[in-house]
PDB file of N, CA and C in Angstrom:
ATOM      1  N   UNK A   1     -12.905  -2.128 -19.152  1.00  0.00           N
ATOM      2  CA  UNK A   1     -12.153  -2.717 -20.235  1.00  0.00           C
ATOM      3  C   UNK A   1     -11.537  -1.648 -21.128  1.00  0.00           C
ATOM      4  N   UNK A   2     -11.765  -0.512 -20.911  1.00  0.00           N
ATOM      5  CA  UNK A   2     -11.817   0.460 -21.751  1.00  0.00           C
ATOM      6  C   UNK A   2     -10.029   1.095 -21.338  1.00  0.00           C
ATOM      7  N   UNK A   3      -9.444   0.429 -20.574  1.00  0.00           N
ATOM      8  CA  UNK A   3      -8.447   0.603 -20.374  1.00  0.00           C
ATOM      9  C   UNK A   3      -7.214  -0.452 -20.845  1.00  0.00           C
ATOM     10  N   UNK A   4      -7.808  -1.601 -21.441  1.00  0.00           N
ATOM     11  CA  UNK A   4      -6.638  -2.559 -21.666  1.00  0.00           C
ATOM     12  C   UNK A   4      -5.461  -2.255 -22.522  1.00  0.00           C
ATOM     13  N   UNK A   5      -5.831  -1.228 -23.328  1.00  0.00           N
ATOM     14  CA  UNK A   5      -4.899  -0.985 -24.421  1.00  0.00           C
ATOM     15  C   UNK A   5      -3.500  -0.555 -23.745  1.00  0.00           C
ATOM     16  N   UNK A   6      -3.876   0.631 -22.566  1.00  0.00           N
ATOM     17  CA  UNK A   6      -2.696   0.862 -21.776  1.00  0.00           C
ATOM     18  C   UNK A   6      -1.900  -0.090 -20.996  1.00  0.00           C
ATOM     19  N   UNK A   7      -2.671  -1.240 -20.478  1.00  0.00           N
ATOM     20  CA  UNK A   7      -2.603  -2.568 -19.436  1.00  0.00           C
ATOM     21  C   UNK A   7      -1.724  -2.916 -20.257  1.00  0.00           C
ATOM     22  N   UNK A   8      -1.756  -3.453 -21.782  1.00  0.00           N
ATOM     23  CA  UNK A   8      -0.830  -4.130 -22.279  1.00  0.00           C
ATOM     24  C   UNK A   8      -0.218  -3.473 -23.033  1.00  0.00           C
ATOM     25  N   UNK A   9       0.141  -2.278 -23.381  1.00  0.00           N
ATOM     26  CA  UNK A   9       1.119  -1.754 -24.091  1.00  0.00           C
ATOM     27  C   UNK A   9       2.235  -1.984 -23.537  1.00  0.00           C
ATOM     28  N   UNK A  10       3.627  -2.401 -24.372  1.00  0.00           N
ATOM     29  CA  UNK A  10       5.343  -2.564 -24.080  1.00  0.00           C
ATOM     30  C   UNK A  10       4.703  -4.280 -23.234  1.00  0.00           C
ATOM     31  N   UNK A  11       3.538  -5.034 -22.979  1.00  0.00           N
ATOM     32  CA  UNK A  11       4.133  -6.254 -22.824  1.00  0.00           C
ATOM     33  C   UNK A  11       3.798  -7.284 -23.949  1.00  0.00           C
ATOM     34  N   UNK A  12       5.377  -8.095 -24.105  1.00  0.00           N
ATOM     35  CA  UNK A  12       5.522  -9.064 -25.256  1.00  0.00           C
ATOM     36  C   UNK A  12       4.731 -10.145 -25.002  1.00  0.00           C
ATOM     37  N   UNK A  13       4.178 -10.504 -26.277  1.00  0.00           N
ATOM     38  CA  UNK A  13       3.135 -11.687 -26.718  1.00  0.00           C
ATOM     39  C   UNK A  13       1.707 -11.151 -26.628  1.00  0.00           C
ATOM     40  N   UNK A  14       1.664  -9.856 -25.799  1.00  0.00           N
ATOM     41  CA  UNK A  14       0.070  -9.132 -26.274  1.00  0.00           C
ATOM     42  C   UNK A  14      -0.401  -8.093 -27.507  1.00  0.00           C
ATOM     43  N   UNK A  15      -1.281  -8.505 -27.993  1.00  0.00           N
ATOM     44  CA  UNK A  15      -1.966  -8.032 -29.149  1.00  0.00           C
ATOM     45  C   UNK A  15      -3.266  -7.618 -29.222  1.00  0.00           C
ATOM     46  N   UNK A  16      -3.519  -6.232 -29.062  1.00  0.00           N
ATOM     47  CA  UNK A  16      -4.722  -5.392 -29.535  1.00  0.00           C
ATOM     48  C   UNK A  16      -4.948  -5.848 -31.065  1.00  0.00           C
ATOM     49  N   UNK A  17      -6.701  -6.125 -31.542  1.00  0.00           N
ATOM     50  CA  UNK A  17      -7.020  -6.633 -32.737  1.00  0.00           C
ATOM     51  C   UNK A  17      -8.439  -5.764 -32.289  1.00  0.00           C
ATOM     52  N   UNK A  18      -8.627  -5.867 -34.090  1.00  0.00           N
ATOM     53  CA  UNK A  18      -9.817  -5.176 -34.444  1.00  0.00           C
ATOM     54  C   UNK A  18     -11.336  -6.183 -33.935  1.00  0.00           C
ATOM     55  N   UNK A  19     -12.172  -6.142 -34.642  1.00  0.00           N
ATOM     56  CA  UNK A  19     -12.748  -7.444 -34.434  1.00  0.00           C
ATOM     57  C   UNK A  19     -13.937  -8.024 -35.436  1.00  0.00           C
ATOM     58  N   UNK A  20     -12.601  -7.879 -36.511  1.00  0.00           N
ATOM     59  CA  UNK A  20     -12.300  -8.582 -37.714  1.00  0.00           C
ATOM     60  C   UNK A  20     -11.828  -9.835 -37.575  1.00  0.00           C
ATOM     61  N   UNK A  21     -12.592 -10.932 -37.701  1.00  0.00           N
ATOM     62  CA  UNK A  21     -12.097 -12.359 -38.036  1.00  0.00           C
ATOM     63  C   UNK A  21     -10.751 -12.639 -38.191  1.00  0.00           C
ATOM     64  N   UNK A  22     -10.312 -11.819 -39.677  1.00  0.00           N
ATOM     65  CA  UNK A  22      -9.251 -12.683 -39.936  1.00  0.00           C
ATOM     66  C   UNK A  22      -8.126 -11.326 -38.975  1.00  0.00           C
ATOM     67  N   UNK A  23      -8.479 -10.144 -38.385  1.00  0.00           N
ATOM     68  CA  UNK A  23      -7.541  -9.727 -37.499  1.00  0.00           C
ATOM     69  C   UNK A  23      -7.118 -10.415 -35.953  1.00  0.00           C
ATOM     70  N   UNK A  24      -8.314 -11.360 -35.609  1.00  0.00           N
ATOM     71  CA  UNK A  24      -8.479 -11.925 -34.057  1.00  0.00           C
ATOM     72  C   UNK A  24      -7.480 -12.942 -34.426  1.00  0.00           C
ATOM     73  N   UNK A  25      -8.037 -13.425 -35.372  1.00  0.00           N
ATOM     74  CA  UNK A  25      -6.742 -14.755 -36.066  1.00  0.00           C
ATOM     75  C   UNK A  25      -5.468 -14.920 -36.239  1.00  0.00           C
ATOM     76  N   UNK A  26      -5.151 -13.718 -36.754  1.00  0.00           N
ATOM     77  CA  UNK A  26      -3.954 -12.977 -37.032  1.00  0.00           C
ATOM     78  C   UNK A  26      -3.158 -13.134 -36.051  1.00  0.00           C
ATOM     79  N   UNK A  27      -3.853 -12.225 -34.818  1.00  0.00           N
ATOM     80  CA  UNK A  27      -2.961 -12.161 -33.321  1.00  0.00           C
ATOM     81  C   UNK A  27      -3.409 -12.973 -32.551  1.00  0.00           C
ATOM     82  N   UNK A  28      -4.143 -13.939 -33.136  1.00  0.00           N
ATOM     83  CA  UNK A  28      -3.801 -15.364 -32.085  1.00  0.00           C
ATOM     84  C   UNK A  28      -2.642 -16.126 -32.440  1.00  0.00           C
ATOM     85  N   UNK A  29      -2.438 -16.259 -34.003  1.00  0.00           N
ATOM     86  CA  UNK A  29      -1.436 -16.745 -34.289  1.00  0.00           C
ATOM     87  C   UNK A  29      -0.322 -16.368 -33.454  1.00  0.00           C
ATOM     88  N   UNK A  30      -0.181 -14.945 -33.446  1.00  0.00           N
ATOM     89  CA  UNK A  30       0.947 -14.618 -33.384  1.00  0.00           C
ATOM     90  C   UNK A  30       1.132 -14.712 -31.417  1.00  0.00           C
ATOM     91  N   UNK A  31       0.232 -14.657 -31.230  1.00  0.00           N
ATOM     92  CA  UNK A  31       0.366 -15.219 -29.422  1.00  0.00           C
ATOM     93  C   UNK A  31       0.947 -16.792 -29.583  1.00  0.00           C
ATOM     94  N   UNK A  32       0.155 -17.255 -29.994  1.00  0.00           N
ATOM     95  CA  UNK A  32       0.491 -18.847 -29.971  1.00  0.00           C
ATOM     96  C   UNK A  32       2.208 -19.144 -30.148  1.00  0.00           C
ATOM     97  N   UNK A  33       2.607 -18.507 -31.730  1.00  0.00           N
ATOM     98  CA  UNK A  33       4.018 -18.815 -32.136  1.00  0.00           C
ATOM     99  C   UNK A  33       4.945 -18.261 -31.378  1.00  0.00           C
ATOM    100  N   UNK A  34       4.390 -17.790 -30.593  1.00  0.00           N
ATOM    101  CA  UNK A  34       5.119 -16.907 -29.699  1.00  0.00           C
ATOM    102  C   UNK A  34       6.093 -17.864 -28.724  1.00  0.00           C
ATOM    103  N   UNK A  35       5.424 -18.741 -28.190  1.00  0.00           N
ATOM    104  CA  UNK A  35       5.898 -20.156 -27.672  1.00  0.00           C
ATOM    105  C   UNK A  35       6.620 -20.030 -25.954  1.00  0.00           C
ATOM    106  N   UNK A  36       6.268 -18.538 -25.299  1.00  0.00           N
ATOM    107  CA  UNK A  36       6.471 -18.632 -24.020  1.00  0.00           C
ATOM    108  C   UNK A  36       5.555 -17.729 -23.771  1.00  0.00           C
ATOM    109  N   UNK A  37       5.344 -17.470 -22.528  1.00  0.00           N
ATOM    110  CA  UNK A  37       4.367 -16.752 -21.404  1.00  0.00           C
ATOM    111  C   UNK A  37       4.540 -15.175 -21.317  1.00  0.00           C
ATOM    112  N   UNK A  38       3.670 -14.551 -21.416  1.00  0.00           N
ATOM    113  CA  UNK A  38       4.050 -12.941 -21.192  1.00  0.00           C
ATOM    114  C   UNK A  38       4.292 -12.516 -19.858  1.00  0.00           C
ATOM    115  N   UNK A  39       4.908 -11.157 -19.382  1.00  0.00           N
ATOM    116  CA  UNK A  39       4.607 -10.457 -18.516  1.00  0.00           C
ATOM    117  C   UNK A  39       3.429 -10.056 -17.705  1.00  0.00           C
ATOM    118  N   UNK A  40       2.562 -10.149 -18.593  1.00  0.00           N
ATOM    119  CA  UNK A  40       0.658  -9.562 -18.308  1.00  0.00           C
ATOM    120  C   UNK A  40       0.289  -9.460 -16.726  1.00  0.00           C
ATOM    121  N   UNK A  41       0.278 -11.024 -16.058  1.00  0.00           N
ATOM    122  CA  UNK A  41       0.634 -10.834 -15.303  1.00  0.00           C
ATOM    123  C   UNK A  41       1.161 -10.014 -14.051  1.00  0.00           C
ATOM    124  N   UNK A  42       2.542  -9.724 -14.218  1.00  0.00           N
ATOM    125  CA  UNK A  42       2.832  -9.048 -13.345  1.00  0.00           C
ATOM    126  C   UNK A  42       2.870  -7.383 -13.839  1.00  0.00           C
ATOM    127  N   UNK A  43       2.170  -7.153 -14.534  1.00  0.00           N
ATOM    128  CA  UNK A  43       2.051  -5.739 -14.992  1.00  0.00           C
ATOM    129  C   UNK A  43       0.682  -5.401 -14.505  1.00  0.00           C
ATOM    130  N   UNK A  44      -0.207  -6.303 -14.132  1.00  0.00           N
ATOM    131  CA  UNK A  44      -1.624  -6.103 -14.252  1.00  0.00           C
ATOM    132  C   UNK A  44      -2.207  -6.378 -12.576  1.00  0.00           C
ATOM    133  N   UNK A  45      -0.038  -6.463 -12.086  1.00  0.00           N
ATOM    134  CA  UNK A  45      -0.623  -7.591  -9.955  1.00  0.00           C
ATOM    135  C   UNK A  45      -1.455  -5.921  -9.359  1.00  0.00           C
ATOM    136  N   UNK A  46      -0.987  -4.792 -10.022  1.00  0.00           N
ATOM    137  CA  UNK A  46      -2.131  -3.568  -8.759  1.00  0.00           C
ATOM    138  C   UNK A  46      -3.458  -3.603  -8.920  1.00  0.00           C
ATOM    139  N   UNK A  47      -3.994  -4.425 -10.127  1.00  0.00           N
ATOM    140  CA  UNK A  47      -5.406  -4.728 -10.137  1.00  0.00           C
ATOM    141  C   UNK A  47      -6.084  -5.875  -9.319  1.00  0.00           C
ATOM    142  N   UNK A  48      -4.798  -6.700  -8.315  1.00  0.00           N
ATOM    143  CA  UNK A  48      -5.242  -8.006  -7.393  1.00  0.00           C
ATOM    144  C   UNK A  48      -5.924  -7.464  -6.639  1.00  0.00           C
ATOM    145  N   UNK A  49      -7.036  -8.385  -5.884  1.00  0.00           N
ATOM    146  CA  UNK A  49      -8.285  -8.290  -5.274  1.00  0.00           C
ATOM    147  C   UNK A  49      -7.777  -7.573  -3.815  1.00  0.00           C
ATOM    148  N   UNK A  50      -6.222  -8.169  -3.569  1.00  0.00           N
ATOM    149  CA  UNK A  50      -5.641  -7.929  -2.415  1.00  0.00           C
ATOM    150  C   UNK A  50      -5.470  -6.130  -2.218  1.00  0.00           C
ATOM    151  N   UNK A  51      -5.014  -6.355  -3.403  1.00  0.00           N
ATOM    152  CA  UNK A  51      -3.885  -4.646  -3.469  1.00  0.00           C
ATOM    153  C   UNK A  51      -5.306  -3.941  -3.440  1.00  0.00           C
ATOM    154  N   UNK A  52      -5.947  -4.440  -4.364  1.00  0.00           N
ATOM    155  CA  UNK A  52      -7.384  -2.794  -4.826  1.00  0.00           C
ATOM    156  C   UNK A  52      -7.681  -2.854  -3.189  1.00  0.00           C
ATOM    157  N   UNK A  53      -8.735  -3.900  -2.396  1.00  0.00           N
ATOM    158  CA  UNK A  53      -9.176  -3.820  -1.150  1.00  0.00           C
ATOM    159  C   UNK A  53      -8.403  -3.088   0.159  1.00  0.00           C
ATOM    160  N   UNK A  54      -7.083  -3.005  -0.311  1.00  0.00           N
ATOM    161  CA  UNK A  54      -5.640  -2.346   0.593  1.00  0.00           C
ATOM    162  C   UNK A  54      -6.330  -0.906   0.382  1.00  0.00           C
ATOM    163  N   UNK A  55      -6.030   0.165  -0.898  1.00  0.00           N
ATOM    164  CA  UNK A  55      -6.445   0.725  -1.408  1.00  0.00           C
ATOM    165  C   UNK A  55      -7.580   1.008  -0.964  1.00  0.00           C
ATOM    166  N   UNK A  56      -9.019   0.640  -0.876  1.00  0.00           N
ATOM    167  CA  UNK A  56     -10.089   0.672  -0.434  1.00  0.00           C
ATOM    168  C   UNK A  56     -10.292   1.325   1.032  1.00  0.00           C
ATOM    169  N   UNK A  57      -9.767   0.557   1.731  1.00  0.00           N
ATOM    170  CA  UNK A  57      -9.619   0.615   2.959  1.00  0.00           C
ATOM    171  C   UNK A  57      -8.837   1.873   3.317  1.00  0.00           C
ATOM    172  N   UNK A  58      -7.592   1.888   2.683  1.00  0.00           N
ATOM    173  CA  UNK A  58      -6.964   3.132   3.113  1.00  0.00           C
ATOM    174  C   UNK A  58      -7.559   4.693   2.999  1.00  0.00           C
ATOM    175  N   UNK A  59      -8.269   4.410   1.784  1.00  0.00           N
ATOM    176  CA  UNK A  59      -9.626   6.117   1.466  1.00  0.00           C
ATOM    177  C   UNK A  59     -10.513   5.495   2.209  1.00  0.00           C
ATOM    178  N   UNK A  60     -11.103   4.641   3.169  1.00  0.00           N
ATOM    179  CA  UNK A  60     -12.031   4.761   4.040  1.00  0.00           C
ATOM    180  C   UNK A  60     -11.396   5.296   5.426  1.00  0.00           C
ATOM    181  N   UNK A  61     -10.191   5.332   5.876  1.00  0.00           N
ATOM    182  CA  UNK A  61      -8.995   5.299   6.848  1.00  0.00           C
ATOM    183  C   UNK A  61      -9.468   6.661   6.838  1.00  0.00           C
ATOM    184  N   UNK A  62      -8.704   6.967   5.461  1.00  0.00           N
ATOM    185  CA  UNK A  62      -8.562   8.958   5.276  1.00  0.00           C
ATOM    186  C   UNK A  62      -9.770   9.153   5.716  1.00  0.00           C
ATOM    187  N   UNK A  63     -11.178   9.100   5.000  1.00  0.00           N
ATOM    188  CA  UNK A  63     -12.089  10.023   5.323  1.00  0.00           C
ATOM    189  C   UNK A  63     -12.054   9.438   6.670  1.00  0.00           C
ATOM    190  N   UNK A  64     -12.243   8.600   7.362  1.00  0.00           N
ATOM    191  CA  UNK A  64     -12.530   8.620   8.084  1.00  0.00           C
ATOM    192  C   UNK A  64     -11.611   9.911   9.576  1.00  0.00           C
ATOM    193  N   UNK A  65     -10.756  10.029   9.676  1.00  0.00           N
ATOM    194  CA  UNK A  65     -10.027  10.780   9.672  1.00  0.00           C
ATOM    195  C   UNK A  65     -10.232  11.847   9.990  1.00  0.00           C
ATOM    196  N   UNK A  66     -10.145  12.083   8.448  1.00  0.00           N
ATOM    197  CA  UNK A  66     -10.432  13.746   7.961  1.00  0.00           C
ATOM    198  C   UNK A  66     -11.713  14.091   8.974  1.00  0.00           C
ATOM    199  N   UNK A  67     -13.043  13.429   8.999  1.00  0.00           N
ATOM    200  CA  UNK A  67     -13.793  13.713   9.572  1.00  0.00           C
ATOM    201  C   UNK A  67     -13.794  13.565  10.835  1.00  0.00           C
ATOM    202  N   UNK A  68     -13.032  12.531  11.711  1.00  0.00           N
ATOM    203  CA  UNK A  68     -12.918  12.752  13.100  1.00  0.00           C
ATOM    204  C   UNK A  68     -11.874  14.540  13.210  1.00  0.00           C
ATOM    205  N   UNK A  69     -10.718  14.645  12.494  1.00  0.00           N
ATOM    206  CA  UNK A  69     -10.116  15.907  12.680  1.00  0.00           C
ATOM    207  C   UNK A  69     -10.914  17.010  12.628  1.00  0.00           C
ATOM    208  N   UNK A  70     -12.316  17.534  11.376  1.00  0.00           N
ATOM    209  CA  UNK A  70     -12.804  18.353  11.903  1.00  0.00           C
ATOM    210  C   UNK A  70     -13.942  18.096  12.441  1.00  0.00           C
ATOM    211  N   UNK A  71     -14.099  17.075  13.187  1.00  0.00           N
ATOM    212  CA  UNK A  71     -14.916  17.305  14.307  1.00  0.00           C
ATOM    213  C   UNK A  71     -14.568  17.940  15.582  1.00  0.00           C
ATOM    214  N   UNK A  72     -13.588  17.710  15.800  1.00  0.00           N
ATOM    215  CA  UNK A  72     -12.341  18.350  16.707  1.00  0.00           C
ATOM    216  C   UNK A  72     -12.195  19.938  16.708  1.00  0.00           C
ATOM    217  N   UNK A  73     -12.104  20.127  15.293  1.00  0.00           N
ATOM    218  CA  UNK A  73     -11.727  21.670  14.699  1.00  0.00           C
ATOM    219  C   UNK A  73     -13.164  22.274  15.157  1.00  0.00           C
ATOM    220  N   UNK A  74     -14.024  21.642  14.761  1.00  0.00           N
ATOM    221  CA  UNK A  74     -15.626  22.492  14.960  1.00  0.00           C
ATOM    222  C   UNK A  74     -16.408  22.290  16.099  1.00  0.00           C
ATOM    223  N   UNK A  75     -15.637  21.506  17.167  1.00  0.00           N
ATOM    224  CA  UNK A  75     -17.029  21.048  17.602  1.00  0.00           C
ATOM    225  C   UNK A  75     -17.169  22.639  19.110  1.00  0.00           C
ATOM    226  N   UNK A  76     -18.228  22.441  19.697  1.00  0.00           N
ATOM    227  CA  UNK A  76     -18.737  23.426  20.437  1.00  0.00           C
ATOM    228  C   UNK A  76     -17.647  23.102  21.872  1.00  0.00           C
ATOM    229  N   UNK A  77     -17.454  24.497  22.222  1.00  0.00           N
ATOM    230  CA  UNK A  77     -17.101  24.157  23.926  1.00  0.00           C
ATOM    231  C   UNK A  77     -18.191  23.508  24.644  1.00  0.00           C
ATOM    232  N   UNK A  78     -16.788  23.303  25.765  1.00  0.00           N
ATOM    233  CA  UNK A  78     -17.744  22.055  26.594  1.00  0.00           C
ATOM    234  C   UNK A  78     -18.784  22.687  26.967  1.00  0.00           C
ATOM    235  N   UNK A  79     -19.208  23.969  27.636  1.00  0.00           N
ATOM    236  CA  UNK A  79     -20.408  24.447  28.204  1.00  0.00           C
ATOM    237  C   UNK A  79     -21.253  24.822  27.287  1.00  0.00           C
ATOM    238  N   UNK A  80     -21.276  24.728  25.960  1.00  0.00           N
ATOM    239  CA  UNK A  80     -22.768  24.773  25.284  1.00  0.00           C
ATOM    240  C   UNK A  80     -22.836  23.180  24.403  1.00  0.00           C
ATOM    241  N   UNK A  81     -21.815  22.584  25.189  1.00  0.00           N
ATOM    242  CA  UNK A  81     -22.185  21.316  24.236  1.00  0.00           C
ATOM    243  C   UNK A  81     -23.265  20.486  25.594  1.00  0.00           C
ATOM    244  N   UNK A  82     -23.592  21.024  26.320  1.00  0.00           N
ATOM    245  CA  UNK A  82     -24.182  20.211  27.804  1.00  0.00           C
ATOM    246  C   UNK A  82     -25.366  20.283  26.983  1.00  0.00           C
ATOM    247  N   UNK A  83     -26.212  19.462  27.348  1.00  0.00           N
ATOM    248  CA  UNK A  83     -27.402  19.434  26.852  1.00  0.00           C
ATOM    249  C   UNK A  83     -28.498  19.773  28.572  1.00  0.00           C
ATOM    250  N   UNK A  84     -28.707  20.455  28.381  1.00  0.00           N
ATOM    251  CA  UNK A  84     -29.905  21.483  29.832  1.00  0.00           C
ATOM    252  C   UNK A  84     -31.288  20.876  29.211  1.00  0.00           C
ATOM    253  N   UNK A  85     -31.718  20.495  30.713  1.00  0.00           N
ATOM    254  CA  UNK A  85     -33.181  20.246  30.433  1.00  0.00           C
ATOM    255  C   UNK A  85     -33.895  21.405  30.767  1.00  0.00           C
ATOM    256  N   UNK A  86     -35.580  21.521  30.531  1.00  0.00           N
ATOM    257  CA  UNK A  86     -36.328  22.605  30.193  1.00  0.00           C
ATOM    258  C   UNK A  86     -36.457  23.137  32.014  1.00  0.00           C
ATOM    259  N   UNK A  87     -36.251  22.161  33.007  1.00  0.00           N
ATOM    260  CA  UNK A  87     -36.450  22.391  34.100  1.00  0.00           C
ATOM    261  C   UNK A  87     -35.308  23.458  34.631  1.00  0.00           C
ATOM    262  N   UNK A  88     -33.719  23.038  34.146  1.00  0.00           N
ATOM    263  CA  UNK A  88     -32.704  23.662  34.054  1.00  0.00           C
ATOM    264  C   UNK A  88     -32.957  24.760  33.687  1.00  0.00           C
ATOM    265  N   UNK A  89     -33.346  24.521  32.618  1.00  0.00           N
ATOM    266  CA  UNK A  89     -33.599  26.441  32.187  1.00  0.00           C
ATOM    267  C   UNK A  89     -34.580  27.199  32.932  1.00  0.00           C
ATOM    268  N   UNK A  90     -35.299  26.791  33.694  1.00  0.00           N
ATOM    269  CA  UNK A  90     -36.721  27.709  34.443  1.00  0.00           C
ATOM    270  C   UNK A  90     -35.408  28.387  35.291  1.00  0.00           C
ATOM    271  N   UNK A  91     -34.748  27.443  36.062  1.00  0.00           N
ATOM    272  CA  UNK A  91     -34.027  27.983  37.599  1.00  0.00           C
ATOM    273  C   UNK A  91     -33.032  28.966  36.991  1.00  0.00           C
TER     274      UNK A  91
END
């Protein structure tokens, strides 16, 4: 929540208030007389459940990724990646 002030700054009919009685009052009034619908809305659609989970997914994509690439970068040649049993090793 600690971010709303930015969420609604520049959109019309929203009002930051103290939380002082007669300040909550104040800017309810002034929402109310306002007498149409804000923007809020569509200023606030990159916080939809849709978009964040898009988002989500895509930094699970990356790492995922990133970590198949250096597995690639690091991993051992094929002849010490064989796994030799103890019998293997006597002969």
């Amino acid at each position: 929540a600690g971010d709303i002030p930015d969420v609604i700054r520049g959109t019309d009919g929203c009002y930051l208030c103290s939380q002082e009685p007669h300040d909550v009052a104040a800017k309810l009034e002034q929402a109310l007389n306002r007498g149409k619908r804000t923007t809020g809305r569509e200023k606030v659609a990159y916080l939809d459940i849709d978009a964040t989970g898009r988002k989500i997914i895509a930094v699970y994509e990356d790492v995922m990724q990133r970590k198949k690439n250096r597995r690639k970068k690091f991993s051992l040649p094929w002849w010490k990646s064989q796994k030799v049993t103890s019998r293997e090793m006597k002969q």
